[in-house]
PDB file of N, CA and C in Angstrom:
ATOM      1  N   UNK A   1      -8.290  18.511   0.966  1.00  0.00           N
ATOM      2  CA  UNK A   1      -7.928  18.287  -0.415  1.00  0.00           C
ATOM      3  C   UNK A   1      -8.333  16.869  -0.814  1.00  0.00           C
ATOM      4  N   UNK A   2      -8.952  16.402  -1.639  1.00  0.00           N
ATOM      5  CA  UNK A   2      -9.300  15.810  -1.995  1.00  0.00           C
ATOM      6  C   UNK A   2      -8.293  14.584  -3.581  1.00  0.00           C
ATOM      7  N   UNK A   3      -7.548  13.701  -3.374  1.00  0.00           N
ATOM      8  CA  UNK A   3      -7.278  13.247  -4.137  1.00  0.00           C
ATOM      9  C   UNK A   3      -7.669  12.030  -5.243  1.00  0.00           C
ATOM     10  N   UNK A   4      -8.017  11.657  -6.390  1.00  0.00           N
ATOM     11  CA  UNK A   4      -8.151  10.284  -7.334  1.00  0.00           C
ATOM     12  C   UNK A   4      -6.866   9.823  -7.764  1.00  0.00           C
ATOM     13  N   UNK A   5      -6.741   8.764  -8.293  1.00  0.00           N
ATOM     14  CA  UNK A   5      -5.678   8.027  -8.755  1.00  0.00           C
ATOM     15  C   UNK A   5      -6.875   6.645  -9.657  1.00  0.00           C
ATOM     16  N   UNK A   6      -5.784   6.914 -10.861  1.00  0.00           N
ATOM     17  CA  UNK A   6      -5.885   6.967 -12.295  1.00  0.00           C
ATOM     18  C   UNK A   6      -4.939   5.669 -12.946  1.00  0.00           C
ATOM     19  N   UNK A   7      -5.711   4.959 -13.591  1.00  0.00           N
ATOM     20  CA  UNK A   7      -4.810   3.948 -14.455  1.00  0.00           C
ATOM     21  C   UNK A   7      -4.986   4.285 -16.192  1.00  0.00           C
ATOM     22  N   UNK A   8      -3.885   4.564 -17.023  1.00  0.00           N
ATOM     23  CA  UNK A   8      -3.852   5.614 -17.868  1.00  0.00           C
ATOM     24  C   UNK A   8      -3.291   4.343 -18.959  1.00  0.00           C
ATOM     25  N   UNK A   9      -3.553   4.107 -20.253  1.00  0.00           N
ATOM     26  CA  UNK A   9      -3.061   3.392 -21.004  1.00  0.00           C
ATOM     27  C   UNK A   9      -2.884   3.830 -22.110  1.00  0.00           C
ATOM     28  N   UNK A  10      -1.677   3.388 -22.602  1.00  0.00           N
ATOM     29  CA  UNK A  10      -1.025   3.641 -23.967  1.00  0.00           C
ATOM     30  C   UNK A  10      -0.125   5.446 -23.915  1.00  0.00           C
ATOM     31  N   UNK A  11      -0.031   5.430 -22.520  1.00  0.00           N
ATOM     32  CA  UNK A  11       1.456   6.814 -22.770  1.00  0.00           C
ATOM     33  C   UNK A  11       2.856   5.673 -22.726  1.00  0.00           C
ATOM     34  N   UNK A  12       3.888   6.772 -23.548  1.00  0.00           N
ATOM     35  CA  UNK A  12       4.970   6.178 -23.871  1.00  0.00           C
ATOM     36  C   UNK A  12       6.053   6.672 -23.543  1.00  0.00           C
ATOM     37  N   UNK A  13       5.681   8.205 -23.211  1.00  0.00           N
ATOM     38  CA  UNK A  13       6.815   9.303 -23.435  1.00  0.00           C
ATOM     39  C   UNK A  13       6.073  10.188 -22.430  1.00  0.00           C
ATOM     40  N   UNK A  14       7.640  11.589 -22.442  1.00  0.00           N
ATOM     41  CA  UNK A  14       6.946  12.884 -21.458  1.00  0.00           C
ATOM     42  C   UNK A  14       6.288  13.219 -22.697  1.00  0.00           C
ATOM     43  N   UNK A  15       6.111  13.351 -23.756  1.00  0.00           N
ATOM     44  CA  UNK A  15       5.011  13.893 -24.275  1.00  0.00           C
ATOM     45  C   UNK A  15       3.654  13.855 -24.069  1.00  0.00           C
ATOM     46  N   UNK A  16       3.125  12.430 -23.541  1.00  0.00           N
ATOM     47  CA  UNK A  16       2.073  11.965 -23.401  1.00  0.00           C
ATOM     48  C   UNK A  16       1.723  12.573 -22.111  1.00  0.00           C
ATOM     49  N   UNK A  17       2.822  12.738 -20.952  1.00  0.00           N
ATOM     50  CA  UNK A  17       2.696  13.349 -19.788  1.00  0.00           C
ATOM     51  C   UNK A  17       2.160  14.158 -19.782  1.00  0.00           C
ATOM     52  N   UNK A  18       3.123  15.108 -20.851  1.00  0.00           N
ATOM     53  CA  UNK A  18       2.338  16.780 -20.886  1.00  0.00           C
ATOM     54  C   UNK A  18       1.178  17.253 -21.442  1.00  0.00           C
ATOM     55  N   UNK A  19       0.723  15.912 -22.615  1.00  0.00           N
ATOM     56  CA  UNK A  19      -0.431  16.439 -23.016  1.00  0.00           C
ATOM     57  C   UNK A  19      -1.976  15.984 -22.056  1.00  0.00           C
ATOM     58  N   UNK A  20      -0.889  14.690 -21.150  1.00  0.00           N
ATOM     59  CA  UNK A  20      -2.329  14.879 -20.720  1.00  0.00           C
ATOM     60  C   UNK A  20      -2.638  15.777 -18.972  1.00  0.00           C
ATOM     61  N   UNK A  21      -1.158  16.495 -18.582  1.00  0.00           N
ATOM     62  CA  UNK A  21      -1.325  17.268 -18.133  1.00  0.00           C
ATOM     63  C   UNK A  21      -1.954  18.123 -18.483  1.00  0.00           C
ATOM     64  N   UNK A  22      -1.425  18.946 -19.251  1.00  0.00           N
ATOM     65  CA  UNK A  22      -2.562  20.324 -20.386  1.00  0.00           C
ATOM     66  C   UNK A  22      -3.984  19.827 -19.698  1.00  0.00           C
ATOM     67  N   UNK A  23      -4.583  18.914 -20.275  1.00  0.00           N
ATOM     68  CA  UNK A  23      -5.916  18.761 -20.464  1.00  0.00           C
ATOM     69  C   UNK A  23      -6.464  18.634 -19.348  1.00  0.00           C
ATOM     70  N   UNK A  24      -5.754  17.908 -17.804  1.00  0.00           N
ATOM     71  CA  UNK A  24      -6.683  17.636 -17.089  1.00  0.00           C
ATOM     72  C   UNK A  24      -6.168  18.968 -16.294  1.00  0.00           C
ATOM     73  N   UNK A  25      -5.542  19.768 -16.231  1.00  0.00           N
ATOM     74  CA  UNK A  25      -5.163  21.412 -15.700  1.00  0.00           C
ATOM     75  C   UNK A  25      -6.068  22.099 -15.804  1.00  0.00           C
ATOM     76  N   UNK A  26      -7.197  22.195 -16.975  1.00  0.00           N
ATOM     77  CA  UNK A  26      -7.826  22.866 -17.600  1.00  0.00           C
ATOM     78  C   UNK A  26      -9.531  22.371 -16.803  1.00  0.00           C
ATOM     79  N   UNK A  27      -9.561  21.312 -15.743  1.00  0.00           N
ATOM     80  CA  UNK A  27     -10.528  21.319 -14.875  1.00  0.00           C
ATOM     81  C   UNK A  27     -10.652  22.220 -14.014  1.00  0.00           C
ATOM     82  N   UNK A  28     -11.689  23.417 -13.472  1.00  0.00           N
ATOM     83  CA  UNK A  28     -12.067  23.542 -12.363  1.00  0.00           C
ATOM     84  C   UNK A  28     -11.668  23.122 -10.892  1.00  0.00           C
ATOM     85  N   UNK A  29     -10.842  23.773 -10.212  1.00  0.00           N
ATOM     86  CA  UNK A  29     -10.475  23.494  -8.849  1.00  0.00           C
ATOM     87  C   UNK A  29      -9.092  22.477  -8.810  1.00  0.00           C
ATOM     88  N   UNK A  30      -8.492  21.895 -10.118  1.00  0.00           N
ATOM     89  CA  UNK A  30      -7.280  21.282 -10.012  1.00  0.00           C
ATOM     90  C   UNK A  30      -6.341  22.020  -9.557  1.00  0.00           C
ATOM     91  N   UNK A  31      -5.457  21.353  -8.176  1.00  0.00           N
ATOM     92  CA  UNK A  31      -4.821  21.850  -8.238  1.00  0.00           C
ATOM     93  C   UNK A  31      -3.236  21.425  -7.880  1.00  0.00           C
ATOM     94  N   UNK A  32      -3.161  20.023  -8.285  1.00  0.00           N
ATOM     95  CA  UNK A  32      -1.897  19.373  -8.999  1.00  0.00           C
ATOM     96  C   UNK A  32      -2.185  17.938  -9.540  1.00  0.00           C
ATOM     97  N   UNK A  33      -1.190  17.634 -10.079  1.00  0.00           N
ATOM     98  CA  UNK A  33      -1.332  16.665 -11.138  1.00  0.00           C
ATOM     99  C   UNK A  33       0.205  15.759 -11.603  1.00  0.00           C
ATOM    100  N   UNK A  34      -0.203  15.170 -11.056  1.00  0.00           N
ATOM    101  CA  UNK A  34       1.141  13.808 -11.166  1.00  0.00           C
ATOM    102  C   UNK A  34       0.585  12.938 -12.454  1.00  0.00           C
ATOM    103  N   UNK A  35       1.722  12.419 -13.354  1.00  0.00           N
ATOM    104  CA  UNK A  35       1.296  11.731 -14.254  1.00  0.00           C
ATOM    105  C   UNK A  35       2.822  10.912 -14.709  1.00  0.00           C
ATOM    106  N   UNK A  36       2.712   9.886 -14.785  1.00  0.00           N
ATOM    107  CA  UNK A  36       3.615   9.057 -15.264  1.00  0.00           C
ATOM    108  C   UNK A  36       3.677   8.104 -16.115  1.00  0.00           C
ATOM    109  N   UNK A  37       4.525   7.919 -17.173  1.00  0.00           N
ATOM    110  CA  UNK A  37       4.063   6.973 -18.507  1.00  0.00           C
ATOM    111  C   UNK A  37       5.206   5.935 -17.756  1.00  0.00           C
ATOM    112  N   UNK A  38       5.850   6.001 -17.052  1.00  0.00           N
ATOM    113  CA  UNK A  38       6.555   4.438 -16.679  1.00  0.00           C
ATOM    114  C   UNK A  38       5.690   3.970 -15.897  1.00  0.00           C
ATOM    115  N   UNK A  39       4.612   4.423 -14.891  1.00  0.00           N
ATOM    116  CA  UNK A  39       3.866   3.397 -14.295  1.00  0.00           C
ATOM    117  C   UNK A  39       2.878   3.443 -14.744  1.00  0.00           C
ATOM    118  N   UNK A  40       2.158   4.411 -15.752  1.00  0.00           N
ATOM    119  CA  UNK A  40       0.694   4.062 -16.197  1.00  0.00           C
ATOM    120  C   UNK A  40      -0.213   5.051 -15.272  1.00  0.00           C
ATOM    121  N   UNK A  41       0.373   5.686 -14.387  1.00  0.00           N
ATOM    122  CA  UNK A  41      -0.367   6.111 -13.287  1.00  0.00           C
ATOM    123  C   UNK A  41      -0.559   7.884 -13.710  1.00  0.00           C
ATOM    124  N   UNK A  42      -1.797   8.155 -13.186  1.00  0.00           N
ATOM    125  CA  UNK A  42      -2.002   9.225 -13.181  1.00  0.00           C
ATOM    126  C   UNK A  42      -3.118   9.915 -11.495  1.00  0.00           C
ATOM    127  N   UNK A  43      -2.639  10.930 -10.637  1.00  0.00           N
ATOM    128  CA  UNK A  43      -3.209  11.098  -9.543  1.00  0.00           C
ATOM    129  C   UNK A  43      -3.318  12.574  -9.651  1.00  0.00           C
ATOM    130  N   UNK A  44      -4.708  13.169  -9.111  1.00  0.00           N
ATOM    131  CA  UNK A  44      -5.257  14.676  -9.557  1.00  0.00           C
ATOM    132  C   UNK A  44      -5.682  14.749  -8.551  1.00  0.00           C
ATOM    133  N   UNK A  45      -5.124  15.607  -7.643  1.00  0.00           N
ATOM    134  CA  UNK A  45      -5.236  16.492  -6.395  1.00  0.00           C
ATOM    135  C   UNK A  45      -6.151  17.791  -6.533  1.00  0.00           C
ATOM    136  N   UNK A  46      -7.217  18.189  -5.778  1.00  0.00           N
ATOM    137  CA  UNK A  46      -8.087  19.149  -5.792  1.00  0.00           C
ATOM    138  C   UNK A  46      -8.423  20.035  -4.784  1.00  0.00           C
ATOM    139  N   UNK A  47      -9.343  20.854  -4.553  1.00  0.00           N
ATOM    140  CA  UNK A  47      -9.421  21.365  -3.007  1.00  0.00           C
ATOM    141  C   UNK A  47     -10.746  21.207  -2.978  1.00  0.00           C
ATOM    142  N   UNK A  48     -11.293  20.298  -3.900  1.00  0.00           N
ATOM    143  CA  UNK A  48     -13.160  19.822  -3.796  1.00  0.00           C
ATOM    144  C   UNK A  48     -12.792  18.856  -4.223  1.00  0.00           C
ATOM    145  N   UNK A  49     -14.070  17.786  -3.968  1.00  0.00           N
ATOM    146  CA  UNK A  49     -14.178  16.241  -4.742  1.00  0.00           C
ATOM    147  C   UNK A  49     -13.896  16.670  -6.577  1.00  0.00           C
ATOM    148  N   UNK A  50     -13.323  15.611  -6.912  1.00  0.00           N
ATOM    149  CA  UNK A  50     -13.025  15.845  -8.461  1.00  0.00           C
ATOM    150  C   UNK A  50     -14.185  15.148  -9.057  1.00  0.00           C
ATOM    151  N   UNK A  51     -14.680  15.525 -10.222  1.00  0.00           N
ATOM    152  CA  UNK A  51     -15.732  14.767 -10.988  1.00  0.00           C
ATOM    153  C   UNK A  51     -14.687  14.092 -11.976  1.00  0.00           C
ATOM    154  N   UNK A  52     -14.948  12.652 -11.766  1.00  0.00           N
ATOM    155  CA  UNK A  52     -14.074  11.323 -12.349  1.00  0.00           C
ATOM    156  C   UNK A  52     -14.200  11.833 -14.019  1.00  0.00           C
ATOM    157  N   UNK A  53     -15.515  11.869 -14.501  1.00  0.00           N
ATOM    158  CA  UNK A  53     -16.210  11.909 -15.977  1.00  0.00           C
ATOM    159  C   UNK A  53     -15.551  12.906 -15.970  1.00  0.00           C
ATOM    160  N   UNK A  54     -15.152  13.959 -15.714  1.00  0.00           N
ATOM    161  CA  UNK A  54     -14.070  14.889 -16.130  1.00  0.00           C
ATOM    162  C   UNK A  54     -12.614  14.288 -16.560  1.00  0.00           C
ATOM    163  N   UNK A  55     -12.313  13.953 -15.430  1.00  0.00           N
ATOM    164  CA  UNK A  55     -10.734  13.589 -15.523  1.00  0.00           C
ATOM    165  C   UNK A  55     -10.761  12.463 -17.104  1.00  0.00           C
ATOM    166  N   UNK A  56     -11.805  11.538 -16.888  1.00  0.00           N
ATOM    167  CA  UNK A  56     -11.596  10.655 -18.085  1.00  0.00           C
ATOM    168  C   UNK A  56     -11.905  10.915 -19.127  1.00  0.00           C
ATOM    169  N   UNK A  57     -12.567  12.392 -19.169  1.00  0.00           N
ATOM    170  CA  UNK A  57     -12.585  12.861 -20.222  1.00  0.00           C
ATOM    171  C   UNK A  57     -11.667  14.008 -20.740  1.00  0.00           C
ATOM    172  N   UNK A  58     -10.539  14.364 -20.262  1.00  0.00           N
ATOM    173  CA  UNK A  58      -9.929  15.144 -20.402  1.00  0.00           C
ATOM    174  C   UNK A  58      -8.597  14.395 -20.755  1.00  0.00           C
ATOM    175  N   UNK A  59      -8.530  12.780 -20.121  1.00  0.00           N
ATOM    176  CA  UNK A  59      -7.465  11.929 -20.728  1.00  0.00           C
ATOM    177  C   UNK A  59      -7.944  11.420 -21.799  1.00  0.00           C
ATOM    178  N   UNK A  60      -9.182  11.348 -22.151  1.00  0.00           N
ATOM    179  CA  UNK A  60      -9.614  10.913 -23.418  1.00  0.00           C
ATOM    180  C   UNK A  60      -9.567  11.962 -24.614  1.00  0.00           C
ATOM    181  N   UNK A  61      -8.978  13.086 -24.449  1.00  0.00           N
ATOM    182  CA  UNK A  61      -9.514  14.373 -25.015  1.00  0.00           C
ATOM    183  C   UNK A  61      -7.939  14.619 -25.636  1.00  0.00           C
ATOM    184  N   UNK A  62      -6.475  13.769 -24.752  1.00  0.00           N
ATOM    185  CA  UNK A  62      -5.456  13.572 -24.968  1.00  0.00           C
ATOM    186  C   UNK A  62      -4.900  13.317 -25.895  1.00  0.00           C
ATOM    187  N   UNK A  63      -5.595  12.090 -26.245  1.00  0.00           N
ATOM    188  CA  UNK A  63      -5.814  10.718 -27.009  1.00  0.00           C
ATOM    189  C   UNK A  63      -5.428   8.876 -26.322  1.00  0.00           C
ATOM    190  N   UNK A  64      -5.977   9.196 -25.381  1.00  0.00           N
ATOM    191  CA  UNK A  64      -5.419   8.139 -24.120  1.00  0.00           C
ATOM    192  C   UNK A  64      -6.698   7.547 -23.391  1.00  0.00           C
ATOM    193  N   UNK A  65      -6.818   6.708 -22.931  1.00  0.00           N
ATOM    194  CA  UNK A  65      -8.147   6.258 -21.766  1.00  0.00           C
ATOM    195  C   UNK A  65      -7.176   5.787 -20.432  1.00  0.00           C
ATOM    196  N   UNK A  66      -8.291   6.247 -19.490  1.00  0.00           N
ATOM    197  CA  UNK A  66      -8.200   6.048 -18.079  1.00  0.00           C
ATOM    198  C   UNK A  66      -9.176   4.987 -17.601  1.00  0.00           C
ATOM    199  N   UNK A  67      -8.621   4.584 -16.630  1.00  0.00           N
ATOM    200  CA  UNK A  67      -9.905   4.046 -15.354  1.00  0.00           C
ATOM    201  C   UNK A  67      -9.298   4.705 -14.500  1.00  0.00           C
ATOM    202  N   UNK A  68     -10.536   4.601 -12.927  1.00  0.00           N
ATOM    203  CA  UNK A  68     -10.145   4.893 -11.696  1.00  0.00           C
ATOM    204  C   UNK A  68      -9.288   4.075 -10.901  1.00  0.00           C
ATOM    205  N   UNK A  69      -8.374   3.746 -10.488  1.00  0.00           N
ATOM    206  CA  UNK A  69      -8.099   2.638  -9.522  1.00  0.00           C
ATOM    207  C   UNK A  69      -8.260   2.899  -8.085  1.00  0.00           C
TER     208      UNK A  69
END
């Protein structure tokens, strides 16, 4: 399994959690997804390498930006 970990800016709330759960769920081969607006952190577990330009585009798709950390 293959995991990334994610530095996520401007969530505030579980809302922000869930939406940007929704979006990065909706990748190919995800198959969990931790996300937290008290630490900023977001980590996407797979059972293949994850394509990053996905994930940051699927937090961007939120209304949020990522980096990798």
């Amino acid at each position: 399994m293959a995991t990334n970990e994610y530095q996520v800016t401007g969530m505030t709330c579980g809302h922000c959690e869930m939406s940007i759960r929704e979006e990065v769920s909706q990748i190919p081969g995800v198959e969990d997804i931790q996300v937290s607006a008290q630490t900023g952190k977001l980590v996407v577990s797979s059972d293949a390498a994850i394509d990053d330009a996905a994930v940051l585009a699927a937090v961007d798709e939120a209304g949020y930006s990522a980096v990798r950390s």
